[in-house]
N, C-alpha and C. Protein backbone atom coordinates (compact mmCIF):
# COMPACT_ATOMS: atom_id res chain seq x y z
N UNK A 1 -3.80 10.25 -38.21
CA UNK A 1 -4.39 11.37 -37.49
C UNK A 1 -3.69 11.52 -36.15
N UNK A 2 -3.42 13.05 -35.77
CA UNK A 2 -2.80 12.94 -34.51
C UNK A 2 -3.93 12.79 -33.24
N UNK A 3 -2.91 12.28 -32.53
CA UNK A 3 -3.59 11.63 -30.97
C UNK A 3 -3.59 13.22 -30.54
N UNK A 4 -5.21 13.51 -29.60
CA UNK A 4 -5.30 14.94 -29.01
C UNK A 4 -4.27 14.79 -27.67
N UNK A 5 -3.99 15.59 -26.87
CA UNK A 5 -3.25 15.70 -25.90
C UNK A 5 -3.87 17.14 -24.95
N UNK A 6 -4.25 17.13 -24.10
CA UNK A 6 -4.75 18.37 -23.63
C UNK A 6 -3.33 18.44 -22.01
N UNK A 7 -2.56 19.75 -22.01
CA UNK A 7 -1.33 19.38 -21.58
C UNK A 7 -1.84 20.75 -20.87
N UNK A 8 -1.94 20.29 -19.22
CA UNK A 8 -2.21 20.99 -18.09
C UNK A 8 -0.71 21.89 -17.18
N UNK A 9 -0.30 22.41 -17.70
CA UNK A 9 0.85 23.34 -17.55
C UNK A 9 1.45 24.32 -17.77
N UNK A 10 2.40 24.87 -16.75
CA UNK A 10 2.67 26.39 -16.88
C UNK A 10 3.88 26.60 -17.64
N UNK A 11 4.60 25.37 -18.12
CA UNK A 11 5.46 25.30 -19.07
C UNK A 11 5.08 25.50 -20.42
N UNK A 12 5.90 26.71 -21.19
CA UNK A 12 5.25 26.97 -22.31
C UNK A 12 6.26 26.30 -23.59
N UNK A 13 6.99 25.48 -22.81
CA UNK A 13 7.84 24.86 -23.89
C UNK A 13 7.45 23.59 -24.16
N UNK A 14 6.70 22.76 -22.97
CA UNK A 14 6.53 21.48 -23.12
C UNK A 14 5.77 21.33 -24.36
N UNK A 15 5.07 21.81 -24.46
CA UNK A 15 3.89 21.14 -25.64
C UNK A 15 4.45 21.35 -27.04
N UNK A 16 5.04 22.15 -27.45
CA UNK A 16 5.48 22.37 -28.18
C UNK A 16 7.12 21.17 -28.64
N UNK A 17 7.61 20.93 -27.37
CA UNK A 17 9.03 19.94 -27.31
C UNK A 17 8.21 18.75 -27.88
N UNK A 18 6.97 17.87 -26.83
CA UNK A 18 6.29 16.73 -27.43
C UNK A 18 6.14 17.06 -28.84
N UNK A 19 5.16 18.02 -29.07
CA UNK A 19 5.04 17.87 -31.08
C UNK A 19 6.28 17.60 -31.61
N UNK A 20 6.90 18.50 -31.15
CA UNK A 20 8.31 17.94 -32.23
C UNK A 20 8.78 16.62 -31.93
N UNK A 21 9.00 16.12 -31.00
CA UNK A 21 9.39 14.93 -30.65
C UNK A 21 8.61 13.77 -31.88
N UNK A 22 7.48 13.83 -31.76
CA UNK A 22 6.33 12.93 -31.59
C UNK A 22 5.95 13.35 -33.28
N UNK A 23 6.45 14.19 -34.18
CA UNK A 23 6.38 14.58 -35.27
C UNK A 23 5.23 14.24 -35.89
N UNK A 24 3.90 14.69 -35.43
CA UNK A 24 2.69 14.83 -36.25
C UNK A 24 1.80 13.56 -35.55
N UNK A 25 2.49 12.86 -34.70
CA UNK A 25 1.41 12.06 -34.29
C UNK A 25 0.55 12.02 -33.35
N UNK A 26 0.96 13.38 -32.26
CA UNK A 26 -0.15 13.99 -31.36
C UNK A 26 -0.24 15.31 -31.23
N UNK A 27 -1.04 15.91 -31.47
CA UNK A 27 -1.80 17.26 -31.27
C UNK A 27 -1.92 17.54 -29.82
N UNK A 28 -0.69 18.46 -29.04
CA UNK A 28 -0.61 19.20 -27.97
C UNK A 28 -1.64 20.81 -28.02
N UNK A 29 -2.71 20.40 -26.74
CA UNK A 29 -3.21 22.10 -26.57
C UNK A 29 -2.92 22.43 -25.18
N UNK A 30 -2.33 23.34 -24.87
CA UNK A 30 -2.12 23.72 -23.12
C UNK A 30 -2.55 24.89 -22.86
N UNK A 31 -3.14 24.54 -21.65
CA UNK A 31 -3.61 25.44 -20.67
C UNK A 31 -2.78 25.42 -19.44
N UNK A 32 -3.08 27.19 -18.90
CA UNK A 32 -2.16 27.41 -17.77
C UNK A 32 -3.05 27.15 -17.04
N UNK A 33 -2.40 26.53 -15.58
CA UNK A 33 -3.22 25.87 -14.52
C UNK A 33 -3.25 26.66 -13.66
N UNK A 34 -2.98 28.63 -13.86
CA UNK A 34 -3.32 29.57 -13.06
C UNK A 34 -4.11 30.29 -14.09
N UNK A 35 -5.00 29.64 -14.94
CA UNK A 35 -6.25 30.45 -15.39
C UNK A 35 -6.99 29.20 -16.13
N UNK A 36 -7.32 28.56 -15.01
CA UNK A 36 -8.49 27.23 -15.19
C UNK A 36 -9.62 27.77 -15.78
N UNK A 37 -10.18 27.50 -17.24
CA UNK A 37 -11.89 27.88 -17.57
C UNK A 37 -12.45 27.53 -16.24
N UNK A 38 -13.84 28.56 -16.74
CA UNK A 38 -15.17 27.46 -15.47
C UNK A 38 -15.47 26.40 -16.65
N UNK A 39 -15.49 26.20 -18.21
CA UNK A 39 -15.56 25.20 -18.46
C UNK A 39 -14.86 24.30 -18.93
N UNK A 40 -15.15 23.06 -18.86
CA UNK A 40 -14.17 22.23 -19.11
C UNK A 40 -13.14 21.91 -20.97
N UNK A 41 -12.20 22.67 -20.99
CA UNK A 41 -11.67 23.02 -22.80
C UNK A 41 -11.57 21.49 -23.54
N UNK A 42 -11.30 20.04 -22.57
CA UNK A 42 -11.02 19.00 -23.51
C UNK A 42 -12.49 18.23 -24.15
N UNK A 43 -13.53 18.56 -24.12
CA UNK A 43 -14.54 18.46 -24.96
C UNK A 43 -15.21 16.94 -24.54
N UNK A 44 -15.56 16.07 -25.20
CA UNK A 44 -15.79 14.67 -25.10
C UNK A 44 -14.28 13.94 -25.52
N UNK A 45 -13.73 14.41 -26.60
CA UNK A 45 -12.06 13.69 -27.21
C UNK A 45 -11.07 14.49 -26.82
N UNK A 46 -11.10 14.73 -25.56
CA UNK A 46 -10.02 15.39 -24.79
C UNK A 46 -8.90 14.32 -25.17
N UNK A 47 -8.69 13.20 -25.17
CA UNK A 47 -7.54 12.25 -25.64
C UNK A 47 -7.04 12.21 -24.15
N UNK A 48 -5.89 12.17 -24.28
CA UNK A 48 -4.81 11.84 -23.06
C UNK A 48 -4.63 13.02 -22.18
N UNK A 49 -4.62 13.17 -21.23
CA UNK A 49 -4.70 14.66 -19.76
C UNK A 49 -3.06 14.32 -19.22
N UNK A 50 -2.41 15.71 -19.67
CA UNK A 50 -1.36 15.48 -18.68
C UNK A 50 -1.56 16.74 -17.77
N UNK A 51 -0.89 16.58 -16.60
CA UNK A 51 -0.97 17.26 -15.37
C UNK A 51 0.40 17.38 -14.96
N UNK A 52 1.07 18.80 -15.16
CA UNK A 52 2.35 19.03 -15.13
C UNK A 52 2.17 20.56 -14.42
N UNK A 53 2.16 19.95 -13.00
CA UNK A 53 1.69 21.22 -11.54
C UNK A 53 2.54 20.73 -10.50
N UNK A 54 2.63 21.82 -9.46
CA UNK A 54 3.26 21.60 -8.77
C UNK A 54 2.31 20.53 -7.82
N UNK A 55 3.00 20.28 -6.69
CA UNK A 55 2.25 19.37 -5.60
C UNK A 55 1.57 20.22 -4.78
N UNK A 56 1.19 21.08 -4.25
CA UNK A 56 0.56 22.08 -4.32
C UNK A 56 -0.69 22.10 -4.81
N UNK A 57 -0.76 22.38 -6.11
CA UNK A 57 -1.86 22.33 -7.42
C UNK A 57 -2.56 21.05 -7.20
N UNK A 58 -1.66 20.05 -6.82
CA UNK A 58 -2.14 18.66 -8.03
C UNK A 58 -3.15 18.37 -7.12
N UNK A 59 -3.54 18.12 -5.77
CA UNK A 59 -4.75 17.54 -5.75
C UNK A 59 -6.09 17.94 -6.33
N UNK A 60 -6.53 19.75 -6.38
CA UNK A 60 -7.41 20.38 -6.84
C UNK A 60 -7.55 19.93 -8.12
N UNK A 61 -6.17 20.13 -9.01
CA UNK A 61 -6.60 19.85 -10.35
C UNK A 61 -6.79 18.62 -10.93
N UNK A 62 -6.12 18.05 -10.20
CA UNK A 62 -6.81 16.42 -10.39
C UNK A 62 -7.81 16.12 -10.23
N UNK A 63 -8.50 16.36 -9.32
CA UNK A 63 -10.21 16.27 -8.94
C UNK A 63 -10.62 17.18 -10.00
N UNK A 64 -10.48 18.10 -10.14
CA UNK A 64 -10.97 18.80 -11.52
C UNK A 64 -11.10 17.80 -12.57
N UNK A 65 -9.69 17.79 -13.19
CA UNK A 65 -9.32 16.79 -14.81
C UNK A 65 -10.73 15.77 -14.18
N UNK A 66 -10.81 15.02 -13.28
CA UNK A 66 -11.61 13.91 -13.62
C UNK A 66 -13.03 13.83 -13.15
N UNK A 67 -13.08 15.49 -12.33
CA UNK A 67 -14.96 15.36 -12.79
C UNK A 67 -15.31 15.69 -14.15
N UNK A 68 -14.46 16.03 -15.16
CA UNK A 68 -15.04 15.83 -16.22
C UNK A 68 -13.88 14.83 -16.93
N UNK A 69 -13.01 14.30 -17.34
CA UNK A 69 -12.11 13.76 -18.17
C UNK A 69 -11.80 12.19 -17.41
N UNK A 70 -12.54 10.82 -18.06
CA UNK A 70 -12.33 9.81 -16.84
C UNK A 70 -11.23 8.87 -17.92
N UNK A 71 -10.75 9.40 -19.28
CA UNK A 71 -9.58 8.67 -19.41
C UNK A 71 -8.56 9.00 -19.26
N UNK A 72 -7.87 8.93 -20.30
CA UNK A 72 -6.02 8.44 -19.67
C UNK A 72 -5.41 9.68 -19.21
N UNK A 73 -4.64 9.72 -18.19
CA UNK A 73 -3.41 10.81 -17.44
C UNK A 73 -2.93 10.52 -17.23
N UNK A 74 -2.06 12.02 -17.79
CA UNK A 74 -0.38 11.40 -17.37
C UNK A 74 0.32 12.52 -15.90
N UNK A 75 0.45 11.82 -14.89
CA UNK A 75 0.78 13.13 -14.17
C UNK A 75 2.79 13.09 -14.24
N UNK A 76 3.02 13.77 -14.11
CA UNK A 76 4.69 14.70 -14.44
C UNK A 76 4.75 15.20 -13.03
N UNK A 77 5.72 14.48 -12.84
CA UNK A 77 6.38 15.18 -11.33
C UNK A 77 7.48 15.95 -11.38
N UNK A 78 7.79 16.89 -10.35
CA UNK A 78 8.66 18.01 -10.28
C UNK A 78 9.96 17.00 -9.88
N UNK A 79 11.46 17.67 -10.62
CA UNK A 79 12.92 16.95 -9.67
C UNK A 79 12.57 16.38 -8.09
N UNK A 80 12.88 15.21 -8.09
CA UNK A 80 13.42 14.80 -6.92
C UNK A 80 11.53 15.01 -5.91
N UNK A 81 10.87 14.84 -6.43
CA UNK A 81 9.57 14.67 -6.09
C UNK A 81 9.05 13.62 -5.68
N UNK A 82 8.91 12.89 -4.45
CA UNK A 82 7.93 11.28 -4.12
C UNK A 82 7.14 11.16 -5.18
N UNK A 83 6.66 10.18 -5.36
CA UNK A 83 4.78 9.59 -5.57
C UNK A 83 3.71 10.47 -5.20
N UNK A 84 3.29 10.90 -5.72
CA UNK A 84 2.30 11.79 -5.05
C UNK A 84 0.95 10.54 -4.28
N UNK A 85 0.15 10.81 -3.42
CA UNK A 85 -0.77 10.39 -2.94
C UNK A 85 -2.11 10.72 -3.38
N UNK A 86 -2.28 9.84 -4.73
CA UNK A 86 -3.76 10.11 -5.35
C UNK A 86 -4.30 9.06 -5.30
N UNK A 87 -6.12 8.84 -5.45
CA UNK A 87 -6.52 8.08 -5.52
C UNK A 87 -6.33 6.93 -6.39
N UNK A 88 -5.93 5.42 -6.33
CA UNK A 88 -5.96 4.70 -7.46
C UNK A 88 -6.61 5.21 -8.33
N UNK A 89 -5.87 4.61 -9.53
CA UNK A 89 -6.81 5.18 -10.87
C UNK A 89 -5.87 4.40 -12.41
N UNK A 90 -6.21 3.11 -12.27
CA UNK A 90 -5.79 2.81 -13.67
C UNK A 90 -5.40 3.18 -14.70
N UNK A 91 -5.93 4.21 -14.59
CA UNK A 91 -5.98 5.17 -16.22
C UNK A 91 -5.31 6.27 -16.27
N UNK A 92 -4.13 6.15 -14.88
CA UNK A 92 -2.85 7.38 -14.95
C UNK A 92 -1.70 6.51 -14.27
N UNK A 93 -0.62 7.17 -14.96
CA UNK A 93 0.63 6.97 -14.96
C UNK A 93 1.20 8.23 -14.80
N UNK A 94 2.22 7.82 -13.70
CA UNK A 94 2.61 8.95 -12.97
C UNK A 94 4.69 8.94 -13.70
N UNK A 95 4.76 9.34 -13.88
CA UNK A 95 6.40 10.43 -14.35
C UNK A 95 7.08 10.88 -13.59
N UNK A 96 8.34 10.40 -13.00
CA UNK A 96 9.43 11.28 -12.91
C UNK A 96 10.11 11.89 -13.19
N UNK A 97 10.84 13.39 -13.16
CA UNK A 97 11.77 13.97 -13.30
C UNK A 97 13.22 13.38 -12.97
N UNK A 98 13.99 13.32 -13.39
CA UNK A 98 14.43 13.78 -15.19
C UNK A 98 13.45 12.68 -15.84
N UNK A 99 13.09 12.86 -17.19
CA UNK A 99 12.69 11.82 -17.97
C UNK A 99 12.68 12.00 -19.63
N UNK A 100 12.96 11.38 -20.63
CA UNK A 100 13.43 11.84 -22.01
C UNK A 100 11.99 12.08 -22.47
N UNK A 101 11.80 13.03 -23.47
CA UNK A 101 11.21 13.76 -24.16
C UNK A 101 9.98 12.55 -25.06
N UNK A 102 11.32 11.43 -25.11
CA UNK A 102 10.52 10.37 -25.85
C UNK A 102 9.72 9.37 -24.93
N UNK A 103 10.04 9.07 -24.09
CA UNK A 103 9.73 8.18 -23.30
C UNK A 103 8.05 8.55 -22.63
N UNK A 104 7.79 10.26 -22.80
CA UNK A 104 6.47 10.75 -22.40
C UNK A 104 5.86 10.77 -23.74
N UNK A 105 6.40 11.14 -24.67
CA UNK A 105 6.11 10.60 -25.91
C UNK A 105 4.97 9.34 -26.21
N UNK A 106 6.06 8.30 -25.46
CA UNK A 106 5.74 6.74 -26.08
C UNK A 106 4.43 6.54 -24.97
N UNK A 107 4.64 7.02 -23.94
CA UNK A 107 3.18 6.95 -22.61
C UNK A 107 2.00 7.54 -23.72
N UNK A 108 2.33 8.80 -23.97
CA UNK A 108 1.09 9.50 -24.86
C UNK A 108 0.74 8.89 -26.12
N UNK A 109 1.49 8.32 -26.54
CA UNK A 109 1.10 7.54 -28.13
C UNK A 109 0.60 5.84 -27.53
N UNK A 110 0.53 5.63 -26.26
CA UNK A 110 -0.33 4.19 -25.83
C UNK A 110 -0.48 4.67 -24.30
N UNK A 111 -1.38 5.31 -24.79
CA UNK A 111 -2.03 5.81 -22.66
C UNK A 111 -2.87 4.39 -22.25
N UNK A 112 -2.47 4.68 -21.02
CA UNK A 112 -2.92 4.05 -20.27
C UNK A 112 -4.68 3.88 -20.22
N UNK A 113 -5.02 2.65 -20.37
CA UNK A 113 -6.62 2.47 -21.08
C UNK A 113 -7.54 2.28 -19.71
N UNK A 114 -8.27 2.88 -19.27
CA UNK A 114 -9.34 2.93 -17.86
C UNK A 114 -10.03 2.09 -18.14
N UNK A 115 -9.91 1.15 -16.97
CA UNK A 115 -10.33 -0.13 -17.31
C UNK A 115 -12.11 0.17 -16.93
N UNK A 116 -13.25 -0.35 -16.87
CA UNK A 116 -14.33 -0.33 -16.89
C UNK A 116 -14.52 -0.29 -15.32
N UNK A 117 -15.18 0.30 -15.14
CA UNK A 117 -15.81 0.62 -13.58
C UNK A 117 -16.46 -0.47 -12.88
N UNK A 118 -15.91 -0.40 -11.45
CA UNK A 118 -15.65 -1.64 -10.45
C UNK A 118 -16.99 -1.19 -9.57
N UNK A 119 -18.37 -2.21 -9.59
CA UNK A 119 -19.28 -1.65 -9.45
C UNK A 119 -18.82 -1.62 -7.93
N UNK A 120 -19.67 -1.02 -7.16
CA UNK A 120 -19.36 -0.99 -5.43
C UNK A 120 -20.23 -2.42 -5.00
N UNK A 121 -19.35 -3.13 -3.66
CA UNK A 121 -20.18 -4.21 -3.74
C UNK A 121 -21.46 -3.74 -2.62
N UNK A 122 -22.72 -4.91 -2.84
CA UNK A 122 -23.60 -4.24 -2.61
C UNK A 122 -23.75 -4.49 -1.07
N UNK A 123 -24.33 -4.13 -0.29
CA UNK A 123 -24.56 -3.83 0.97
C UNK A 123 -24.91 -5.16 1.75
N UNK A 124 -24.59 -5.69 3.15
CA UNK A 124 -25.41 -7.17 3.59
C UNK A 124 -26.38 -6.73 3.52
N UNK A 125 -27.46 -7.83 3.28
CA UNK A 125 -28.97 -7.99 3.16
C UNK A 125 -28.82 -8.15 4.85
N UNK A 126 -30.17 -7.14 5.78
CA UNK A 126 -30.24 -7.37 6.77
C UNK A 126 -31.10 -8.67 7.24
N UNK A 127 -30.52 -9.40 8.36
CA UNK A 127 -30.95 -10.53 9.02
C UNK A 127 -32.09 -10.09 10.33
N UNK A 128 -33.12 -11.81 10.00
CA UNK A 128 -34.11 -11.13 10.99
C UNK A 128 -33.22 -11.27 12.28
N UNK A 129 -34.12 -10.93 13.31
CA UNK A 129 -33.45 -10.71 14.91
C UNK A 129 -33.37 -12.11 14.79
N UNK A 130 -32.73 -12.95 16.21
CA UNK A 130 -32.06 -14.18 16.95
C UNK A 130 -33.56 -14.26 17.93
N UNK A 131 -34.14 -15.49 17.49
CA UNK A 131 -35.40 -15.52 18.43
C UNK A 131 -34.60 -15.20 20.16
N UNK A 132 -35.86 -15.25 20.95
CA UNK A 132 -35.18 -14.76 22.47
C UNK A 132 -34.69 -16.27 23.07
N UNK A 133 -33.78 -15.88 23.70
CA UNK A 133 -33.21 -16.68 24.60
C UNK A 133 -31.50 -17.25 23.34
N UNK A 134 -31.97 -16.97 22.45
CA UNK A 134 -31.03 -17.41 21.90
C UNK A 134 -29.70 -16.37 21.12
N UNK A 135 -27.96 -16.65 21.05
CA UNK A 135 -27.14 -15.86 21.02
C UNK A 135 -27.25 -15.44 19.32
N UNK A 136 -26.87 -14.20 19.04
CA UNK A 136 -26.94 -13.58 18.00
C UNK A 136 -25.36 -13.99 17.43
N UNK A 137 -25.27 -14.15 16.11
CA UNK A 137 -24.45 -14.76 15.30
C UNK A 137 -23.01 -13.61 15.01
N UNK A 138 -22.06 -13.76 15.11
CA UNK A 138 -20.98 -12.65 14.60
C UNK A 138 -20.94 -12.42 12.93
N UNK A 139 -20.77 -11.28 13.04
CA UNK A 139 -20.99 -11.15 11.19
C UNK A 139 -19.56 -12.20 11.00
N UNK A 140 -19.76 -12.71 9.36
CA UNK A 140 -18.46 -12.95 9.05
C UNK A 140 -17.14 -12.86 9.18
N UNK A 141 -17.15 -11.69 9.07
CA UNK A 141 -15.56 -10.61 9.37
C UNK A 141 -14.89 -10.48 10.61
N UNK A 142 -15.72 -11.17 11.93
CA UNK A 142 -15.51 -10.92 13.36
C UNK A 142 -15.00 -11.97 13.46
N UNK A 143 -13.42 -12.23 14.05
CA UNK A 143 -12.71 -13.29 15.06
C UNK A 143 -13.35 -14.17 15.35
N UNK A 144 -13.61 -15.27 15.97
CA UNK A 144 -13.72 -15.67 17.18
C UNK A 144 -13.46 -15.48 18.64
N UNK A 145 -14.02 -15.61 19.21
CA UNK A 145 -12.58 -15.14 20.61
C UNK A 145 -11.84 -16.03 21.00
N UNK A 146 -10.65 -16.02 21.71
CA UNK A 146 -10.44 -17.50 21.72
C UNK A 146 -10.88 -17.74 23.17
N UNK A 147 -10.63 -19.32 23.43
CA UNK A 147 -11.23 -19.91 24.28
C UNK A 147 -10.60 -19.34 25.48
N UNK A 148 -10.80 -19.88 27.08
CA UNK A 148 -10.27 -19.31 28.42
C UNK A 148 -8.86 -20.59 28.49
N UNK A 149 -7.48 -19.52 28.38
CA UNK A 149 -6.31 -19.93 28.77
C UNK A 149 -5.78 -20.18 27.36
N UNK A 150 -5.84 -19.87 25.94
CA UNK A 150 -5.56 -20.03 24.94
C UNK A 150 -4.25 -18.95 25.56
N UNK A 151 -3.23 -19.45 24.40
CA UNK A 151 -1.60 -19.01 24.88
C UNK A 151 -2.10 -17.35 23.75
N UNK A 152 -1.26 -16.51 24.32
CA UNK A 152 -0.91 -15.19 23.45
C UNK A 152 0.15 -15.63 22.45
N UNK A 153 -0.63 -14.56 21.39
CA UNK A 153 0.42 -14.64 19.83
C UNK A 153 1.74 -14.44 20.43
N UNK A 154 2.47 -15.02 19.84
CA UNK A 154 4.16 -14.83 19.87
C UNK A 154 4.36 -13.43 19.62
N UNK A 155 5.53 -12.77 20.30
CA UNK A 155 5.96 -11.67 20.34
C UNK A 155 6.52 -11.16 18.27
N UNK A 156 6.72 -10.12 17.85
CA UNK A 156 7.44 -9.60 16.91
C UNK A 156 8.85 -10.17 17.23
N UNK A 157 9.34 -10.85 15.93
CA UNK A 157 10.72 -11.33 16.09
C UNK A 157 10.66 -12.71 16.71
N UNK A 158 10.20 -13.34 17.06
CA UNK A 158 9.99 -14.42 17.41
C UNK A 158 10.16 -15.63 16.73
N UNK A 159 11.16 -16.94 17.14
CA UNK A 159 10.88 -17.56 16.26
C UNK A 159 9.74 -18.14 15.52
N UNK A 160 9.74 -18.57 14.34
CA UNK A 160 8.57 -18.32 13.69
C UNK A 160 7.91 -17.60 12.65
N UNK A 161 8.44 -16.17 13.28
CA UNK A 161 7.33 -15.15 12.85
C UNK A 161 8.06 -14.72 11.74
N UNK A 162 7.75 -14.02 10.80
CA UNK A 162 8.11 -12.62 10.04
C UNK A 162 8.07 -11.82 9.89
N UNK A 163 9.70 -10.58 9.88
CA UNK A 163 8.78 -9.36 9.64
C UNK A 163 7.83 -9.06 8.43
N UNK A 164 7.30 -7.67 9.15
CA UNK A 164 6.46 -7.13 7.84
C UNK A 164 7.16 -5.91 7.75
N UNK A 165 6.52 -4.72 6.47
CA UNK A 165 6.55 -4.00 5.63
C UNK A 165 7.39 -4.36 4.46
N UNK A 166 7.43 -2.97 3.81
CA UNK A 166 8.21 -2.80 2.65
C UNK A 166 9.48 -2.30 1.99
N UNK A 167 9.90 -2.68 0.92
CA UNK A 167 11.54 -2.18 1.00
C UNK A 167 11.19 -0.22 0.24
N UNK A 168 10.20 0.19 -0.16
CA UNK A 168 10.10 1.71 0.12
C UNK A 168 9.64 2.27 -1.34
N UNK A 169 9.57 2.82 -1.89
CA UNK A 169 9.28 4.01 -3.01
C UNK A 169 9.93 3.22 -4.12
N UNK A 170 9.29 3.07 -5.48
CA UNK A 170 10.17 3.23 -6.52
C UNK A 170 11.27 4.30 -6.77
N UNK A 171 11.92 3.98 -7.84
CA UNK A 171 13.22 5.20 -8.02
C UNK A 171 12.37 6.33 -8.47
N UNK A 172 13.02 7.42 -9.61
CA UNK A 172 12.17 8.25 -9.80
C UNK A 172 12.08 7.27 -11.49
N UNK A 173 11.60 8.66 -12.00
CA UNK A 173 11.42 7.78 -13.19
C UNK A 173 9.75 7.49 -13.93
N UNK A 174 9.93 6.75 -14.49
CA UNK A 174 8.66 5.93 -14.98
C UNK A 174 7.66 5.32 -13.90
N UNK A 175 7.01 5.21 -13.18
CA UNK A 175 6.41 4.85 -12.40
C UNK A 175 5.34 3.71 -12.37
N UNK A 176 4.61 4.04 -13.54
CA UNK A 176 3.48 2.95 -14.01
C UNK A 176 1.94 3.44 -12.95
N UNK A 177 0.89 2.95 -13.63
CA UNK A 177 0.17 3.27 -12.97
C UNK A 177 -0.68 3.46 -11.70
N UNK A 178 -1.25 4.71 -11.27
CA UNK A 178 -1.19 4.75 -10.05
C UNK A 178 -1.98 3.98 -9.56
N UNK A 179 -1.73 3.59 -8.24
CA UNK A 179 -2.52 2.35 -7.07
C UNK A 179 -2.81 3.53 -5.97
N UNK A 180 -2.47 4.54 -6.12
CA UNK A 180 -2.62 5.46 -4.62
C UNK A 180 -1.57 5.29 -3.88
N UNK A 181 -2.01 5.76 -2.69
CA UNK A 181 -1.11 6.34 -1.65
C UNK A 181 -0.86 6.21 -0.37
């Protein structure tokens, strides 16, 4: 049975290139993303969401796709396009331009599986007051201070120290799934 594919784009060739590619094993339906229903067309077995918009588009319709659609997407980036800056989300994998026909293929025939929801953790339980006369406790998360005449941190570059950051952006390409932005 073919895998559904609900393919969010103004390209009227793409969906049609995947079927053939992919020869009967996923069922492409596209919609243009300049005549969004008010309701939502991928049903409960929407299958896999790709999102093939400009940067422009993509934040709206992304928040769209996933107030109703919370599994797998694939977002498709325009030539020579960054990472876009979306919320983490396990359950999308982001695409670069250029990329082979098959290779979005092989994403759509094993999407990316949304892993089970990360409950929020729950709130501190509030503490009674610090009887009087006596000092109130620093939450966990607060420093210490340091003591009177403790030396200052070593300068940046210092022996010792290390820099920080990062060496920058993946290439374009395949990306893997998004962590955000």
């Amino acid at each position: 049975m073919a895998e559904p594919v609900l393919l969010i784009s103004s390209d009227p060739f793409l969906g049609a290139s995947v079927e053939a590619v992919a020869r009967g094993r996923l069922q492409v339906a596209r919609l243009d993303p300049s005549r969004r229903p008010v309701v939502w067309p991928g049903g409960p077995a929407a299958g896999t969401v790709v999102l093939d918009v400009t940067a422009r588009q993509r934040a709206v319709l992304h928040a769209w796709v996933r107030r109703h659609h919370r599994g797998p997407m694939v977002v498709l980036l325009k030539p020579g396009e960054r990472a876009p800056s979306l919320p983490p989300d396990p359950a999308q994998v982001v695409i670069g331009r250029p990329f082979r026909l098959s290779e979005l293929v092989a994403v759509l025939e094993d999407p990316p599986v949304p892993g089970p929801a990360t409950p929020e953790p729950a709130p501190p339980s509030p503490r009674p007051p610090a009887p009087p006369g006596t000092r109130e406790p620093a939450p966990p998360d607060t420093p210490e201070p340091d003591p009177p005449g403790a030396s200052e941190p070593d300068p940046p570059g210092a022996p010792g120290t290390r820099p920080t950051g990062h060496a920058g952006a993946p290439p374009a390409g395949l990306w893997g799934p998004c962590t955000g932005g």
